[in-house]
Protein backbone atom coordinates (compact mmCIF):
# COMPACT_ATOMS: atom_id res chain seq x y z
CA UNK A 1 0.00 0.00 0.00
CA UNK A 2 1.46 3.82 -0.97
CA UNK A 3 0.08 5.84 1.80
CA UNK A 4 0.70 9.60 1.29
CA UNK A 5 0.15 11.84 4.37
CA UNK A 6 -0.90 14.83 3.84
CA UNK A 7 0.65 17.86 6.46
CA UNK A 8 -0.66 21.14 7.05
CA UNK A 9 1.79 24.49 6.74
CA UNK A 10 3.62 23.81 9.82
CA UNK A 11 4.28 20.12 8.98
CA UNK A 12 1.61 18.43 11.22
CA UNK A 13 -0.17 15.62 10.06
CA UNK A 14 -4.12 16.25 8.84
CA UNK A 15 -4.53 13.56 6.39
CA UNK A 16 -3.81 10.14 4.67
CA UNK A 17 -4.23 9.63 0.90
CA UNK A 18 -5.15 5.95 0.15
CA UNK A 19 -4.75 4.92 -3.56
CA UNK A 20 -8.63 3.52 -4.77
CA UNK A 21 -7.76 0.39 -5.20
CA UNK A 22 -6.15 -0.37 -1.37
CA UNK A 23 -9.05 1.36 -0.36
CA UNK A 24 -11.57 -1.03 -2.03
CA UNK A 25 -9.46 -3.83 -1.00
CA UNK A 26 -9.49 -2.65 3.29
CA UNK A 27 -13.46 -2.38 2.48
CA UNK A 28 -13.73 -5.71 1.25
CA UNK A 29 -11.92 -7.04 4.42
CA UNK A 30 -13.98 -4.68 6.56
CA UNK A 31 -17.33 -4.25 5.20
CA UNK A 32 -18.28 -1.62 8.09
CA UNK A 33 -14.76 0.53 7.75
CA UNK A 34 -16.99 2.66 6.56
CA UNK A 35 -19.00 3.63 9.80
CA UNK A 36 -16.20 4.15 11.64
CA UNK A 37 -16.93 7.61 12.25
CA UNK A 38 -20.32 6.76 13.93
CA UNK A 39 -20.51 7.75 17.70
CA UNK A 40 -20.65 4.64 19.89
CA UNK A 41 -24.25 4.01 22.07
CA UNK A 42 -23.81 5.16 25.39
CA UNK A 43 -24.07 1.73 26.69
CA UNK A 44 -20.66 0.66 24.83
CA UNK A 45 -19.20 4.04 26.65
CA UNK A 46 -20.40 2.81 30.04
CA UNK A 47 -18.83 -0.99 29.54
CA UNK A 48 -15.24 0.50 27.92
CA UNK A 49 -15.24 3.05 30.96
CA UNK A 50 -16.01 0.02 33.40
CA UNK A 51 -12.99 -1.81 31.73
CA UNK A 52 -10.64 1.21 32.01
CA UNK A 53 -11.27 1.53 35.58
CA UNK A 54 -10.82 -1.70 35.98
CA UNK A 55 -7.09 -1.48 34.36
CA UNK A 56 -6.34 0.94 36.86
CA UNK A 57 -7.11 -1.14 40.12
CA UNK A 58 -4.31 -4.18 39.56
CA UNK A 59 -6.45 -6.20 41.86
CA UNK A 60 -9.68 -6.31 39.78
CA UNK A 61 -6.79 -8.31 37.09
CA UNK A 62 -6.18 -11.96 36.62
CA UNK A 63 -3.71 -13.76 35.20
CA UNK A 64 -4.43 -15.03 32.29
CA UNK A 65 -3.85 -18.46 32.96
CA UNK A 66 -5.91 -18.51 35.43
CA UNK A 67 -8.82 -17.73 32.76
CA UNK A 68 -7.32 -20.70 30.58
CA UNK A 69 -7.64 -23.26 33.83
CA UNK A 70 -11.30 -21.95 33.99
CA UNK A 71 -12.17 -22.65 30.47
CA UNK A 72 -10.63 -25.86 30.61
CA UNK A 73 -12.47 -27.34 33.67
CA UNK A 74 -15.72 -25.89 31.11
C-alpha cells in the first residue's frame, strides 16, 4: 500500500491519501470501515469506561492463565 500523508503548513499531520484500489481492497476485508466515524451508544461508553477503571485497580486483574484453567475445567 502507498500511503501519502498529507501535512498542514507547519508540517503536522491532517490527512492520509489511500490509492482507490487499497481502499476497495481494506473495504472488502472490513465491510463496516466505513461507519467508523459513527458515535458509539452510550451503553458501549459505560462498559469500555467500566474496563478502564478496571485497568487501573491491579487487583480487579487476573492472570491469564488462570482464565485458561477456567475454560478448561468448562
Amino acid at each position: 500500500m502507498r500511503t501519502q500523508i498529507i501535512q498542514d503548513y507547519n508540517g503536522l499531520p491532517t490527512g492520509v491519501f489511500i490509492p482507490i484500489e487499497d481502499w476497495e481492497n481494506i473495504k472488502k476485508h472490513y465491510p463496516n470501515i466505513e461507519n467508523v466515524d459513527q458515535e458509539l451508544p452510550q451503553w458501549q461508553k459505560d462498559i469500555l469506561d467500566t474496563r478502564l477503571a478496571d485497568l487501573n485497580n491491579p487487583d480487579k486483574l487476573e492472570p491469564i492463565d488462570e482464565l485458561f484453567k477456567v475454560l478448561d475445567e468448562e
